[in-house]
N, C-alpha and C. Protein backbone atom coordinates (compact mmCIF):
# COMPACT_ATOMS: atom_id res chain seq x y z
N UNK A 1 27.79 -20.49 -14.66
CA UNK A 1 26.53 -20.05 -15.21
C UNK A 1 25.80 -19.00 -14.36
N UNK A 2 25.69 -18.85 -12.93
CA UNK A 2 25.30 -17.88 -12.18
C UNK A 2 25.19 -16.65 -12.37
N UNK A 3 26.18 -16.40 -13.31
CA UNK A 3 26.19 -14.80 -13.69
C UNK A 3 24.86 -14.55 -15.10
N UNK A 4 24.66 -15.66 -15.85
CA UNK A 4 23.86 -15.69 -16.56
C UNK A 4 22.49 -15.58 -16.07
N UNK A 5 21.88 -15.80 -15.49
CA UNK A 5 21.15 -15.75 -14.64
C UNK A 5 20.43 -14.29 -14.00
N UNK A 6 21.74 -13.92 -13.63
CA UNK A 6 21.70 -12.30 -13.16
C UNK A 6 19.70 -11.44 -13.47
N UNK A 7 20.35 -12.18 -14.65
CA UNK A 7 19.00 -10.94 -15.43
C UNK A 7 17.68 -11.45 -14.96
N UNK A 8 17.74 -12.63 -14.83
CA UNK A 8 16.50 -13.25 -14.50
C UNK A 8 16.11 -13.12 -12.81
N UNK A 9 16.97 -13.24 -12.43
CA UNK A 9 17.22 -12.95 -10.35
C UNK A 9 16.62 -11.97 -10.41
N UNK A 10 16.98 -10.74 -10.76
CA UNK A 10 16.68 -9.65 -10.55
C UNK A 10 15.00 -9.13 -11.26
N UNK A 11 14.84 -10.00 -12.28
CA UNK A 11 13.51 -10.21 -12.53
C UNK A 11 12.51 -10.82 -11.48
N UNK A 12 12.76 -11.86 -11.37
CA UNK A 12 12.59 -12.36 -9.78
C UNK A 12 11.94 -11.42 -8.73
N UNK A 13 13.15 -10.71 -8.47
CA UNK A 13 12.76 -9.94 -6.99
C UNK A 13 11.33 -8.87 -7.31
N UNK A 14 11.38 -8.18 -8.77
CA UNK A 14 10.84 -7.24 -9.30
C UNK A 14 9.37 -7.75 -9.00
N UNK A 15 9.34 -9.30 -9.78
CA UNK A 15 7.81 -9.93 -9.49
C UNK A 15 7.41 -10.20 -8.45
N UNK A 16 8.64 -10.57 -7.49
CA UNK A 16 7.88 -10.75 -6.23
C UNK A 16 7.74 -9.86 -5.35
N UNK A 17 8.18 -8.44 -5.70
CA UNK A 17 8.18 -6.96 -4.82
C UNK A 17 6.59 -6.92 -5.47
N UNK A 18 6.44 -6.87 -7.15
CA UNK A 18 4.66 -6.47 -7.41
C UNK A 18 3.76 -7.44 -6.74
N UNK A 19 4.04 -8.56 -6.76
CA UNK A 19 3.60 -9.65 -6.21
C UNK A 19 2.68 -9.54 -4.46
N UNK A 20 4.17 -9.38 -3.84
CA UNK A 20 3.61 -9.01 -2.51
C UNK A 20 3.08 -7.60 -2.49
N UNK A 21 2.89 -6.74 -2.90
CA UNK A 21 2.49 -5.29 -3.02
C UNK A 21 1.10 -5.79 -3.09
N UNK A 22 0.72 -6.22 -4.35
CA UNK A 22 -0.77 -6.56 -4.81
C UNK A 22 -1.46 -7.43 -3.50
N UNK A 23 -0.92 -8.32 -2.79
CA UNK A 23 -1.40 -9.24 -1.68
C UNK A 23 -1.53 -8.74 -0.27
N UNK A 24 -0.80 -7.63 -0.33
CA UNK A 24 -1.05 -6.95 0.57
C UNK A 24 -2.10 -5.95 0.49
N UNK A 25 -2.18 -5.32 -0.49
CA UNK A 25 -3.26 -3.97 -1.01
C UNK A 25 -4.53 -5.05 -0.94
N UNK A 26 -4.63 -6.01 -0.70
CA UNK A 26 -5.72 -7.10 -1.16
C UNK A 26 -6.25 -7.81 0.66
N UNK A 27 -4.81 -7.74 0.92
CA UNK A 27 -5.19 -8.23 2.57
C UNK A 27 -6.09 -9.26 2.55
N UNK A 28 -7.05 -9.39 3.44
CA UNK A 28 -7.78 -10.84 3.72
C UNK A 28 -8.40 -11.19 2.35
N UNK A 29 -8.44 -10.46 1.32
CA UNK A 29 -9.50 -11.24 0.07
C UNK A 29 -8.66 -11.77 -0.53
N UNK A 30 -7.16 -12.07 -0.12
CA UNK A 30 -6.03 -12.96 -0.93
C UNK A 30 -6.29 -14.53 -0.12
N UNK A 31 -7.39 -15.35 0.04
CA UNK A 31 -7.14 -16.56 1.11
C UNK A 31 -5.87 -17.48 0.64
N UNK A 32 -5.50 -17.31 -0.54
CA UNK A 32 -4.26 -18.20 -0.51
C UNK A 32 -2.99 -18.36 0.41
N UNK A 33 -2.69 -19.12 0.70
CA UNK A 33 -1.73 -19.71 1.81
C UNK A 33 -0.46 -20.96 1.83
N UNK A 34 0.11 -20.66 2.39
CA UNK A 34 1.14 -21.95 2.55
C UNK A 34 0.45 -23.27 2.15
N UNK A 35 0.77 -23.95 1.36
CA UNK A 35 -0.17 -25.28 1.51
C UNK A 35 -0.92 -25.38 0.29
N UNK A 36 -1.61 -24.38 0.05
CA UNK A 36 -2.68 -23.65 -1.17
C UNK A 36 -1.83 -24.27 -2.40
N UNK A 37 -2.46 -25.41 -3.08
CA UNK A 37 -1.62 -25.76 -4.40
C UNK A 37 -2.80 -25.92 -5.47
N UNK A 38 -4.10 -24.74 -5.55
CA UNK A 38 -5.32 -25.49 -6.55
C UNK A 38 -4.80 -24.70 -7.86
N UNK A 39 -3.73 -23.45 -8.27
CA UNK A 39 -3.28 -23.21 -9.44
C UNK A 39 -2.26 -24.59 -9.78
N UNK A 40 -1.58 -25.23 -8.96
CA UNK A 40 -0.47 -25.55 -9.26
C UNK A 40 -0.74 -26.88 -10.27
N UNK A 41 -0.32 -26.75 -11.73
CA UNK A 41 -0.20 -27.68 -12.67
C UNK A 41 0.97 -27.58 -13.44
N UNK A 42 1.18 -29.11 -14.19
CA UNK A 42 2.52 -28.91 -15.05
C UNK A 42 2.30 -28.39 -16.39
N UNK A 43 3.44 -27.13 -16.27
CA UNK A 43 3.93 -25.96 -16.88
C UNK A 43 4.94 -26.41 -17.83
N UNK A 44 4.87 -26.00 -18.83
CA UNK A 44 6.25 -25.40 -19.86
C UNK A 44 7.20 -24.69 -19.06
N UNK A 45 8.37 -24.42 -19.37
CA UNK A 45 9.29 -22.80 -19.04
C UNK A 45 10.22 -22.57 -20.06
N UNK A 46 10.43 -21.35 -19.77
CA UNK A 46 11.64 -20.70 -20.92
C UNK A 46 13.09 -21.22 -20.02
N UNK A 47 13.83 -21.30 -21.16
CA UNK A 47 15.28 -21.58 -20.87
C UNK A 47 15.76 -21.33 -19.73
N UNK A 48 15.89 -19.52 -19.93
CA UNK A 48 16.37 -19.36 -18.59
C UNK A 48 15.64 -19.95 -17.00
N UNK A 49 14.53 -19.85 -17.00
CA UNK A 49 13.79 -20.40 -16.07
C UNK A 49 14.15 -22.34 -15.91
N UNK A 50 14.50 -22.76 -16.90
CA UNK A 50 15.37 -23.99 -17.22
C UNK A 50 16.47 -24.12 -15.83
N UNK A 51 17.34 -23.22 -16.47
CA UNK A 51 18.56 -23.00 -16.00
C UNK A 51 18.33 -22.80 -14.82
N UNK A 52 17.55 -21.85 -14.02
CA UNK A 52 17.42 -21.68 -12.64
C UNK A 52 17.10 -22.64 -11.77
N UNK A 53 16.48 -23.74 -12.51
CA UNK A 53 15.80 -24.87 -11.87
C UNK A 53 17.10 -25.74 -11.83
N UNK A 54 17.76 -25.72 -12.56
CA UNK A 54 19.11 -26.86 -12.69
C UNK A 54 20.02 -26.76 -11.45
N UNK A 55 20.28 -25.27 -11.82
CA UNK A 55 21.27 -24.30 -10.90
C UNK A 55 20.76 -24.79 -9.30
N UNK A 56 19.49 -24.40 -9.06
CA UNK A 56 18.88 -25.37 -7.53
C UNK A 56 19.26 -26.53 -7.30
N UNK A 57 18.48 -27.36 -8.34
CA UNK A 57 19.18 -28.82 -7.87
C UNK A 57 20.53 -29.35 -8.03
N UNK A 58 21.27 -28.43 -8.93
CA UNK A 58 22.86 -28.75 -8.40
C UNK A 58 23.80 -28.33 -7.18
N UNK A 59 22.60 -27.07 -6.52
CA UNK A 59 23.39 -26.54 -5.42
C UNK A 59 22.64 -27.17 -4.13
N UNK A 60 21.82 -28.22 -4.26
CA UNK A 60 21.11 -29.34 -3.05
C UNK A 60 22.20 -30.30 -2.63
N UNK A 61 22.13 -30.72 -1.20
CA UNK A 61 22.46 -31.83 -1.17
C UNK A 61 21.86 -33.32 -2.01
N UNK A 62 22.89 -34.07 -2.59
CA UNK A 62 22.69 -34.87 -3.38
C UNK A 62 21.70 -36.06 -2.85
N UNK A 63 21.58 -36.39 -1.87
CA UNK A 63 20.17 -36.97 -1.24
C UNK A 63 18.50 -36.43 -1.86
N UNK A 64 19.29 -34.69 -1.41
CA UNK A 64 17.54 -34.19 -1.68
C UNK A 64 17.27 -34.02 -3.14
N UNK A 65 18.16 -34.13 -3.66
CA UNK A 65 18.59 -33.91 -4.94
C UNK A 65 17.26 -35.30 -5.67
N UNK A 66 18.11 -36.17 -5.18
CA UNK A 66 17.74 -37.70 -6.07
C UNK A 66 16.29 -37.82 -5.55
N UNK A 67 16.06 -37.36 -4.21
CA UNK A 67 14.53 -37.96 -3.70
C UNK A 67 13.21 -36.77 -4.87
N UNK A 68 14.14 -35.75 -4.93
CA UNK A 68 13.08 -34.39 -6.04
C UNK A 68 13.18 -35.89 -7.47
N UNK A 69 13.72 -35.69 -7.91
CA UNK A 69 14.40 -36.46 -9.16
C UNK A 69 13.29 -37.53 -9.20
N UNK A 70 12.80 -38.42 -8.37
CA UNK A 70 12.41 -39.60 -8.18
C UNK A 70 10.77 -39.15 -7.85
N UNK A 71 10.85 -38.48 -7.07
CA UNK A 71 9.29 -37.83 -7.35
C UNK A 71 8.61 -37.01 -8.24
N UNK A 72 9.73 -36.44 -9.28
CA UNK A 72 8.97 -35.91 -10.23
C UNK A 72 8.68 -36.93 -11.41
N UNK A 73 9.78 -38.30 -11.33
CA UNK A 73 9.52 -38.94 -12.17
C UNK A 73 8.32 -39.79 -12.24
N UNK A 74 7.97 -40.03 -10.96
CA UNK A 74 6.70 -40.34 -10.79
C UNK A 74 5.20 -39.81 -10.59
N UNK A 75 5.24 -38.83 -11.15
CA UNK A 75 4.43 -37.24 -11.30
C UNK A 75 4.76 -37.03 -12.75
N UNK A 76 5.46 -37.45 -13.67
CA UNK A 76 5.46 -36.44 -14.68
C UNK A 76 4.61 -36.50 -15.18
N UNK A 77 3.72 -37.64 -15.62
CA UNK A 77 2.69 -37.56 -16.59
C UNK A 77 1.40 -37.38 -16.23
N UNK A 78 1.03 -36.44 -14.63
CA UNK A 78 0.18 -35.95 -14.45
C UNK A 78 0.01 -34.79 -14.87
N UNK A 79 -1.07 -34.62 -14.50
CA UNK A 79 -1.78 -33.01 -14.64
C UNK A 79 -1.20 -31.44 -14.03
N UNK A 80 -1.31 -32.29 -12.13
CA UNK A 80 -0.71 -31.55 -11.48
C UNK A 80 0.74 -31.44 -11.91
N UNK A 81 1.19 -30.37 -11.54
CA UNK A 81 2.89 -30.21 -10.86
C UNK A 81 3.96 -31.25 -10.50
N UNK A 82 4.30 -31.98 -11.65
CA UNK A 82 5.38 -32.56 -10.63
C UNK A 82 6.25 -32.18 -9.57
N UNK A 83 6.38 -31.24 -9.05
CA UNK A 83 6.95 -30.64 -7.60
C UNK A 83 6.39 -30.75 -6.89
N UNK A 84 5.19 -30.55 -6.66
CA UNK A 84 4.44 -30.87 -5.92
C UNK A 84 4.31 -31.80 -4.46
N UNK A 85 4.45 -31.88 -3.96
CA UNK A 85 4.94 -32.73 -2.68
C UNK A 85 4.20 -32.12 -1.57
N UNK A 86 2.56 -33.57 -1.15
CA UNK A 86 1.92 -32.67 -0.18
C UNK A 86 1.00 -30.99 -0.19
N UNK A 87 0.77 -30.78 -1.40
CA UNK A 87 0.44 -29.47 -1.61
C UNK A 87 1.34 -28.34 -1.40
N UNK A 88 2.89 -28.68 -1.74
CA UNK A 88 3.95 -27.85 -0.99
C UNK A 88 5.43 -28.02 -2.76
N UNK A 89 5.61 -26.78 -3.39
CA UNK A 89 6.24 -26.59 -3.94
C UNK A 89 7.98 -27.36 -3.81
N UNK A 90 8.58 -28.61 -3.97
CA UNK A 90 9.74 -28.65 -3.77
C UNK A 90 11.07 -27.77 -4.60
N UNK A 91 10.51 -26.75 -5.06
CA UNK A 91 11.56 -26.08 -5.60
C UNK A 91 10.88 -24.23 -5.25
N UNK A 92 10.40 -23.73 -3.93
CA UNK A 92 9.56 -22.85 -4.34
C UNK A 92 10.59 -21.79 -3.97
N UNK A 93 11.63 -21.78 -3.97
CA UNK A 93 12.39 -20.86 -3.68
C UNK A 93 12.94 -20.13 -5.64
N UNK A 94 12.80 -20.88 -6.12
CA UNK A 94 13.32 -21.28 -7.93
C UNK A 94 11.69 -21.05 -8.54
N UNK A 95 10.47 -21.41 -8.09
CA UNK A 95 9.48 -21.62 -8.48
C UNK A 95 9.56 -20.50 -9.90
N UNK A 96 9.00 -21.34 -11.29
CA UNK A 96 8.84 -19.99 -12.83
C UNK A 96 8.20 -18.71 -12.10
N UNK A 97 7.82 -18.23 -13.11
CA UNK A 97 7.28 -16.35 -12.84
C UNK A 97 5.92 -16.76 -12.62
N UNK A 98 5.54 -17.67 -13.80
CA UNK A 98 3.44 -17.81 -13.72
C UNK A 98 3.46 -18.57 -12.52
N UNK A 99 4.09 -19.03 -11.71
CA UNK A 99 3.99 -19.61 -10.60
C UNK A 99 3.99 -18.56 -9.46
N UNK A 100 4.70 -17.45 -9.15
CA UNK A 100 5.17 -16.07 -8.27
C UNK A 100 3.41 -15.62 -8.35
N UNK A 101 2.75 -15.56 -9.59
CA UNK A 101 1.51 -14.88 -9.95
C UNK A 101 0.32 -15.60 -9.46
N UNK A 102 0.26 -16.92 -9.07
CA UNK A 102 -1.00 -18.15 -8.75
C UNK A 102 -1.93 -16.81 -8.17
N UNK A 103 -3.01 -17.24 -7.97
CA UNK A 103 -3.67 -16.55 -6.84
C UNK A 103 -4.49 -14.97 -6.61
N UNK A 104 -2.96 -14.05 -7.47
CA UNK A 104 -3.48 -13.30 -7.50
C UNK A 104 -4.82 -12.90 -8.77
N UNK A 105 -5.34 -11.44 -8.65
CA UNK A 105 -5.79 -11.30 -10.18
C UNK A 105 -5.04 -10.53 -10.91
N UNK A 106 -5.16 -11.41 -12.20
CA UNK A 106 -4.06 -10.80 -13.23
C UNK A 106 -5.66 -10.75 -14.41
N UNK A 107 -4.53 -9.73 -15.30
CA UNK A 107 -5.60 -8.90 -16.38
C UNK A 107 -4.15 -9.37 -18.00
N UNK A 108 -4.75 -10.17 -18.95
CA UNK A 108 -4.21 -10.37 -20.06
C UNK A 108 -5.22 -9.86 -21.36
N UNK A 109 -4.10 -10.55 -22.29
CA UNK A 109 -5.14 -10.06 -23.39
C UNK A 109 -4.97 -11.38 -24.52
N UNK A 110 -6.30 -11.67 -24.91
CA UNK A 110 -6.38 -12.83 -25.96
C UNK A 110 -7.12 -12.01 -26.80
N UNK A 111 -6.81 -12.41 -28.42
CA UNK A 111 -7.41 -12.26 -29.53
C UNK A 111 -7.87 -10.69 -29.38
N UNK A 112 -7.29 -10.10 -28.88
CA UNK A 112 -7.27 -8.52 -28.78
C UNK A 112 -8.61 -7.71 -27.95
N UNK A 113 -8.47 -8.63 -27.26
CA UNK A 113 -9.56 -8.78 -25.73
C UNK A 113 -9.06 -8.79 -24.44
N UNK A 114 -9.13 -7.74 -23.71
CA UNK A 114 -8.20 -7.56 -22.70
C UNK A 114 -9.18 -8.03 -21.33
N UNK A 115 -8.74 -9.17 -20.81
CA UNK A 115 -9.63 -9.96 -19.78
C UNK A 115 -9.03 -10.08 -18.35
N UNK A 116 -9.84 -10.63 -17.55
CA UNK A 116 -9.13 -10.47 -16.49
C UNK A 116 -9.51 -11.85 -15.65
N UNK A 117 -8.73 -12.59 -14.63
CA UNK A 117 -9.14 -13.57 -14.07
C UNK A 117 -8.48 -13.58 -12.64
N UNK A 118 -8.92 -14.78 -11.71
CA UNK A 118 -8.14 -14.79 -10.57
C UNK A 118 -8.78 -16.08 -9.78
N UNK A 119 -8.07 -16.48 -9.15
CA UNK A 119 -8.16 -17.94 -7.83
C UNK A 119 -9.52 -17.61 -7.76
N UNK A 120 -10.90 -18.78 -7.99
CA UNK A 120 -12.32 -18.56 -7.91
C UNK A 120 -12.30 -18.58 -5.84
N UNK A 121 -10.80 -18.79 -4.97
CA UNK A 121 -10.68 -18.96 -3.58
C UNK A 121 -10.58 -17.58 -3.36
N UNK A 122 -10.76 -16.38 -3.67
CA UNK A 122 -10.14 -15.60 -4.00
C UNK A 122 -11.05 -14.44 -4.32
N UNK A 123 -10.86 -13.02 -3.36
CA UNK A 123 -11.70 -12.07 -3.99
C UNK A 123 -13.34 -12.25 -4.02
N UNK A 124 -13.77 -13.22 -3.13
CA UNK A 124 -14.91 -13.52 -3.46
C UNK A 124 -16.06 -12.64 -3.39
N UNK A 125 -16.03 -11.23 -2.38
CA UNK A 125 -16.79 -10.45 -2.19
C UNK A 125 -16.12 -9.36 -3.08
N UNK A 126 -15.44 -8.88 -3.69
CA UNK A 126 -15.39 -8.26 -4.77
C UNK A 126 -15.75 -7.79 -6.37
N UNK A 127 -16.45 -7.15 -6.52
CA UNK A 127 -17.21 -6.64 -7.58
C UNK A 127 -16.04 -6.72 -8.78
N UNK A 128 -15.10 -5.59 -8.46
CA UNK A 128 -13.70 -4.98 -9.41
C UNK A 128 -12.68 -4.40 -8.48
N UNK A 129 -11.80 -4.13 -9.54
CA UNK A 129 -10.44 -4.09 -8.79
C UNK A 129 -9.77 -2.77 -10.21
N UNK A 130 -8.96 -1.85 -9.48
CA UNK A 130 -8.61 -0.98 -10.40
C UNK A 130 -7.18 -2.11 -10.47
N UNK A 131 -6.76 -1.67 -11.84
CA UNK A 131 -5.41 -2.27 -12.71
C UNK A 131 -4.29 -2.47 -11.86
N UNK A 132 -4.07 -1.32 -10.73
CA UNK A 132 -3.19 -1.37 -10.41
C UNK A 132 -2.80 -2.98 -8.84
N UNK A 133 -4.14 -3.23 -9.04
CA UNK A 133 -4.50 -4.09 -8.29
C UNK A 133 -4.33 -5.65 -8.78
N UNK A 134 -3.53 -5.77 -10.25
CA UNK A 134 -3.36 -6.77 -10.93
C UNK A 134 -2.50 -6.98 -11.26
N UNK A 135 -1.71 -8.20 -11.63
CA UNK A 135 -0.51 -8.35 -12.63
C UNK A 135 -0.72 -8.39 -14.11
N UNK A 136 -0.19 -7.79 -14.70
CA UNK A 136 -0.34 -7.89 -16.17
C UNK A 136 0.33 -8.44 -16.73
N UNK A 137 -0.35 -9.74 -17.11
CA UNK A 137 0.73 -11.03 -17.92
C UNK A 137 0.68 -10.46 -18.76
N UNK A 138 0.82 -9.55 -19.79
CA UNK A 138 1.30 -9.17 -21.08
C UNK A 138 2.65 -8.91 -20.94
N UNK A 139 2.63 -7.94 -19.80
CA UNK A 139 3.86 -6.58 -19.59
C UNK A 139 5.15 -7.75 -18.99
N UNK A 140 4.58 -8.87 -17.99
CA UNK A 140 5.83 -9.78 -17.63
C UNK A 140 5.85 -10.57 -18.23
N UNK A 141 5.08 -11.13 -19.26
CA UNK A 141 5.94 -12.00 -20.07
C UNK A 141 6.97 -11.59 -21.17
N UNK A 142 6.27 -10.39 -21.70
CA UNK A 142 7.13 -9.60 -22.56
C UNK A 142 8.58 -8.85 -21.80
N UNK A 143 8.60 -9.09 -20.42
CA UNK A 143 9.94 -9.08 -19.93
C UNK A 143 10.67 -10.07 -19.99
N UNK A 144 9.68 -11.05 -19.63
CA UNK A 144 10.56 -13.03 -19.50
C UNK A 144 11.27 -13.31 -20.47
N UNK A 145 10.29 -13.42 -21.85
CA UNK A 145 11.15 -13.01 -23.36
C UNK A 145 12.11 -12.47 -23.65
N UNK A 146 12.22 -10.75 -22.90
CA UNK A 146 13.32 -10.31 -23.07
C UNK A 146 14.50 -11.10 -22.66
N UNK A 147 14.16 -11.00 -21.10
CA UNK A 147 15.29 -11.33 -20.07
C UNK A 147 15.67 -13.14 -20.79
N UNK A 148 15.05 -14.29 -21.34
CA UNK A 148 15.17 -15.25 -21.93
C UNK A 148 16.07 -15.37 -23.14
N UNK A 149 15.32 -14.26 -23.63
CA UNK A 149 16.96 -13.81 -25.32
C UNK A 149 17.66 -13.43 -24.68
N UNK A 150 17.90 -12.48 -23.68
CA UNK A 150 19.32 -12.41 -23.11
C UNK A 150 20.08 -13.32 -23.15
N UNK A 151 19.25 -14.47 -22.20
CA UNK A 151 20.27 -15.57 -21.39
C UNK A 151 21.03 -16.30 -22.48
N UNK A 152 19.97 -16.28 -23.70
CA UNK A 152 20.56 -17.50 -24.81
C UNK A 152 21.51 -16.79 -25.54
N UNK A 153 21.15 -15.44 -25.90
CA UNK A 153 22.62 -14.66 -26.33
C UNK A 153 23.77 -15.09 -25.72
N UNK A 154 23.73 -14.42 -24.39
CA UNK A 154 24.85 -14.54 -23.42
C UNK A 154 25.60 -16.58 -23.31
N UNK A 155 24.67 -17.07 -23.39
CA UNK A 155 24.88 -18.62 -23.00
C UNK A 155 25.61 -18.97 -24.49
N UNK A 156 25.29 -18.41 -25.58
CA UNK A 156 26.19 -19.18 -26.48
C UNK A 156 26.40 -21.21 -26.14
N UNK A 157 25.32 -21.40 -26.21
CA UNK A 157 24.99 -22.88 -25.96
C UNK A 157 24.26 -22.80 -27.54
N UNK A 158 24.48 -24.44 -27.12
CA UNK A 158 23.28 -25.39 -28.19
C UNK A 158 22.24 -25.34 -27.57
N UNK A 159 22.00 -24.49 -26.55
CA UNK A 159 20.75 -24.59 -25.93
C UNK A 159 19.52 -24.56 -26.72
N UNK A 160 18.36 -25.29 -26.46
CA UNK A 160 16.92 -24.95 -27.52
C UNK A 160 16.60 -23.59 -27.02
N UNK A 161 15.90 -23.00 -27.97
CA UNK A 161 14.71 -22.10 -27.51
C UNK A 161 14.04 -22.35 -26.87
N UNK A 162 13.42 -23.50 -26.81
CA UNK A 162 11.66 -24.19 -26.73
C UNK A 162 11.45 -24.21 -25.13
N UNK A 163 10.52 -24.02 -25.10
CA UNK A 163 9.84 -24.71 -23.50
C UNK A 163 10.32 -25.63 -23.27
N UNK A 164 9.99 -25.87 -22.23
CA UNK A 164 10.43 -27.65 -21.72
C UNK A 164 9.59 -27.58 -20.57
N UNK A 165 9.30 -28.59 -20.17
CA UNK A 165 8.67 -29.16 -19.30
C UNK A 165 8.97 -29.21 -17.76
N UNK A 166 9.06 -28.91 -16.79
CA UNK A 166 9.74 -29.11 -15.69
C UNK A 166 10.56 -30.40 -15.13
N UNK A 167 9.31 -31.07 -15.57
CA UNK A 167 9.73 -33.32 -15.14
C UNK A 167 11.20 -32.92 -16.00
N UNK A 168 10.99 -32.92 -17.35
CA UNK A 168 12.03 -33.35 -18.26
C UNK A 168 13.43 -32.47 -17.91
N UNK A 169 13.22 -31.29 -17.07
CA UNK A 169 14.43 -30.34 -16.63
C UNK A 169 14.88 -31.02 -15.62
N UNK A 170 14.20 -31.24 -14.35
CA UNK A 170 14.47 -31.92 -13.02
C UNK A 170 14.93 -33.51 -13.65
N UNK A 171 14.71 -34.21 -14.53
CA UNK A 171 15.23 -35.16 -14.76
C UNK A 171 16.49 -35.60 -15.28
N UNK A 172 16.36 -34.14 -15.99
CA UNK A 172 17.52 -34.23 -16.87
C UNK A 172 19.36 -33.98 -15.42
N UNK A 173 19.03 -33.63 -14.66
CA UNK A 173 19.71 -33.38 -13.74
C UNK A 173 20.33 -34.55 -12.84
N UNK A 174 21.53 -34.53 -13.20
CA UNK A 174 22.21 -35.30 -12.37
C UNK A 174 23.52 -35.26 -11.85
């Protein structure tokens, strides 16, 4: 399956090259940090983002494997993140895309209202920020989508379309 994937890796690096670009152009008004888990709640993901999470915990040792497994099961039906462990991502190397984005400010658009938000830890002496100073969840999700029909083209699975849940991915793993 690794090669399936491809498209999404490389999506990956793309978000986290804009990612760190924006946090840096931002310097000290980014206070988020190692540790910093007040975005972190349980998420939906697309397939491929599925798959990446699987692909991790099948390439763990089977110890760390079962102890993730066992703590998300006891987390799933919270609020927060079942990964979560300590204020500390157990999969943050795999972590989805809206996860790569926590923190910063990103600019979307609802009901044909183009808005903007960011970590209230965050930016606090700042008035505004030009665009280029944001992520635009329109423009990467409408990549995720892409890069997501890829995977399911290419995968020729019974795979669902649908979201799924993280608990129910990490669980499903064994």
């Amino acid at each position: 399956m690794p090669h399936f994937l491809e498209n999404y890796k490389q999506l990956i690096a793309r978000v986290d090259a804009l990612c760190n670009g924006i946090a840096a152009l931002l310097g000290e008004q980014i206070t988020c940090s190692e540790g910093c888990s007040s975005c972190c709640t349980a998420i939906s993901v697309f397939p491929v983002e599925a798959a990446a999470i699987r692909e991790a915990m099948e390439n763990l040792p089977e110890a760390q494997a079962e102890m993730i497994r066992r703590h998300v099961s006891e987390h799933a039906d919270e609020e927060r993140c079942p990964l979560l462990f300590h204020h500390r991502c157990l999969l943050y190397d795999v972590r989805p895309i809206i996860c790569r984005t926590h923190g910063l400010p990103i600019v979307y658009t609802t009901d044909d209202q183009r808005s903007s938000d960011c970590c209230p830890l965050n930016l606090t002496e700042t008035e505004s920020l030009p665009g280029s100073r944001a992520v635009d969840l329109d423009k990467l999700n409408t990549l995720l989508v892409a890069v997501n029909s890829i995977y399911l083209s290419q995968t020729d699975s019974s795979e669902s379309p649908e979201r799924r849940t993280i608990a129910k991915i990490v669980k499903e793993t064994t």
